[in-house]
N, C-alpha and C. Protein backbone atom coordinates (compact mmCIF):
# COMPACT_ATOMS: atom_id res chain seq x y z
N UNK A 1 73.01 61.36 -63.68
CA UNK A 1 72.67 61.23 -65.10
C UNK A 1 73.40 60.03 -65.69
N UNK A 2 72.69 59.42 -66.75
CA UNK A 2 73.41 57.76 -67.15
C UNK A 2 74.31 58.43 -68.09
N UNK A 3 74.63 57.73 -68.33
CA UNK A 3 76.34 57.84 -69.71
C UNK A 3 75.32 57.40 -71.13
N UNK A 4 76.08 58.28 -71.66
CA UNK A 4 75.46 58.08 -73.19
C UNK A 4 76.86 57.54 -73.58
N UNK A 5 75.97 56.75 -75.10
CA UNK A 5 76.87 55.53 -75.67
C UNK A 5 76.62 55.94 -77.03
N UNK A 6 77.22 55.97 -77.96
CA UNK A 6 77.20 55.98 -79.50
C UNK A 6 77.35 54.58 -80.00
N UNK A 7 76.04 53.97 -80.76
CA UNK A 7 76.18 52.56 -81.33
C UNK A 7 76.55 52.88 -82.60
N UNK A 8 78.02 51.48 -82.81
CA UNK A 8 78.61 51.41 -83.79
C UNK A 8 78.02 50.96 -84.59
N UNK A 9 76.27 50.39 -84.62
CA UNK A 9 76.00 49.42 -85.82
C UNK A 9 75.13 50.84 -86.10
N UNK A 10 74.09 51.14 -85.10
CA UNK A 10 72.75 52.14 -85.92
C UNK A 10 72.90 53.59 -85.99
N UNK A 11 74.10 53.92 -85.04
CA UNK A 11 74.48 55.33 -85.04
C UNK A 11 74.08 56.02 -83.83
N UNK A 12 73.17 55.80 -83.20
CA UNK A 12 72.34 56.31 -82.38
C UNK A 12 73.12 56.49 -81.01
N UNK A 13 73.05 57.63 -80.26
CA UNK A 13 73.29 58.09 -79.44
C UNK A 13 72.23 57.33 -78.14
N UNK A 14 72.86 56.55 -77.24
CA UNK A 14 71.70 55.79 -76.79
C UNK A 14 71.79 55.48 -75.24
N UNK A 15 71.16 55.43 -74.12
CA UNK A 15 71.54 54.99 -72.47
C UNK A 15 71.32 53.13 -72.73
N UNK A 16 72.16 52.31 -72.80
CA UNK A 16 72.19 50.77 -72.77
C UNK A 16 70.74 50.33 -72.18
N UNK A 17 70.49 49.09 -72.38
CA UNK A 17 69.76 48.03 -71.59
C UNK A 17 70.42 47.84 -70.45
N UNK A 18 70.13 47.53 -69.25
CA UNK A 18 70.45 46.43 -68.03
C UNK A 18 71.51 45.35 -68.92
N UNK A 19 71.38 44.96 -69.80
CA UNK A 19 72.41 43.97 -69.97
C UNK A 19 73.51 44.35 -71.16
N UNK A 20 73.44 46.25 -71.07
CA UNK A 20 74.61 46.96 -71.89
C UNK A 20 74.04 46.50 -73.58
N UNK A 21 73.46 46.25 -73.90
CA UNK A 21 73.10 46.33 -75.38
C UNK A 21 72.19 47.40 -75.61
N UNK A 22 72.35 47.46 -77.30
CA UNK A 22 71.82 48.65 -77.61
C UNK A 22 70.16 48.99 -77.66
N UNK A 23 69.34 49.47 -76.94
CA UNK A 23 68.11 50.03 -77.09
C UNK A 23 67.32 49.67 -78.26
N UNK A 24 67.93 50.40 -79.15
CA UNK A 24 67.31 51.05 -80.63
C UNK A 24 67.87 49.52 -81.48
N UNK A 25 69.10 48.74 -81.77
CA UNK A 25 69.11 47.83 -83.00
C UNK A 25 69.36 46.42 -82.36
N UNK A 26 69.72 46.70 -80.83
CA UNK A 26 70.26 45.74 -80.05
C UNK A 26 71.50 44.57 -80.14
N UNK A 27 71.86 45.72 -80.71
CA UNK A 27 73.83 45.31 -80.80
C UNK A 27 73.85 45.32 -79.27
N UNK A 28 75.38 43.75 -79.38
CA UNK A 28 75.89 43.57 -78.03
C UNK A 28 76.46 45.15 -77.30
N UNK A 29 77.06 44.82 -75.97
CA UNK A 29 77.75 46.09 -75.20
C UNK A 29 79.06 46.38 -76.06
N UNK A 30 79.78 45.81 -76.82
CA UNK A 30 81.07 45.65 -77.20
C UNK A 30 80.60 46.50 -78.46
N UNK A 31 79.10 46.92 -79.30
CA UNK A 31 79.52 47.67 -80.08
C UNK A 31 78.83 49.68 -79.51
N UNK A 32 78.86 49.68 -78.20
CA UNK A 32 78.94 50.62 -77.85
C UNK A 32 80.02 51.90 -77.70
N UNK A 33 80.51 52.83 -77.58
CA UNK A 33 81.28 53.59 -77.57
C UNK A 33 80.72 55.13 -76.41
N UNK A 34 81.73 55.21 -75.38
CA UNK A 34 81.19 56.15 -74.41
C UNK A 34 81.32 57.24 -75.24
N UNK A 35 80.36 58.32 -74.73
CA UNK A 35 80.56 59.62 -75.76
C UNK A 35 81.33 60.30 -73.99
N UNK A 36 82.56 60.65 -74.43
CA UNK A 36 83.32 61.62 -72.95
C UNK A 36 83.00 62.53 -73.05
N UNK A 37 82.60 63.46 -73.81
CA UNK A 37 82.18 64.95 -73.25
C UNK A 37 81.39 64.95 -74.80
N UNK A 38 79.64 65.47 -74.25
CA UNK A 38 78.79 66.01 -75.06
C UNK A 38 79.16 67.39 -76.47
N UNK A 39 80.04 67.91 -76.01
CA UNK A 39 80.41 68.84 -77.23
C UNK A 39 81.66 68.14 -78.35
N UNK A 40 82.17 66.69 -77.87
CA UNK A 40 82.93 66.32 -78.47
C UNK A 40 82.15 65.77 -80.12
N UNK A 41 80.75 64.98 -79.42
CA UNK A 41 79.95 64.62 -79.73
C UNK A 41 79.09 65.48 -81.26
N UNK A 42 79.11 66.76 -80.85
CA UNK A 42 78.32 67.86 -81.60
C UNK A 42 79.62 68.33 -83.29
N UNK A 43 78.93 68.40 -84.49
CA UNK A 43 79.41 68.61 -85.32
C UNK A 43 79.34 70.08 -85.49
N UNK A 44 79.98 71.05 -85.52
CA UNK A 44 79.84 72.72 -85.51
C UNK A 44 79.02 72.62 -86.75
N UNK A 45 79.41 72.44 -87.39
CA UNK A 45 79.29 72.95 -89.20
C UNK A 45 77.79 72.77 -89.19
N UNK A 46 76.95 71.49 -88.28
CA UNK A 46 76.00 71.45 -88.80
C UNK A 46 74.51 71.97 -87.41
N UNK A 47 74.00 72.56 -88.35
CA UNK A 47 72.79 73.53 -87.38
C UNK A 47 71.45 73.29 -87.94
């Protein structure tokens, strides 16, 4: 399974391009952020 990335510009939870930029707004790799564990990721409060 690929690594999910949280982009710092559009928000989006996203698997990179081949050249590590973002999918969805296409911010460089540098404004990516690894998400380490999927429940870190998840806000309780909201359902």
């Amino acid at each position: 399974m690929a690594d999910k990335y949280r982009c710092k510009i559009c928000g989006q939870v996203v698997t990179p391009l081949p050249d590590g930029s973002c999918p969805i707004c296409g911010a460089p790799a540098e404004m990516l952020v690894l998400i380490q564990d999927k429940d870190d990721d998840v806000d309780p409060t909201k359902k």
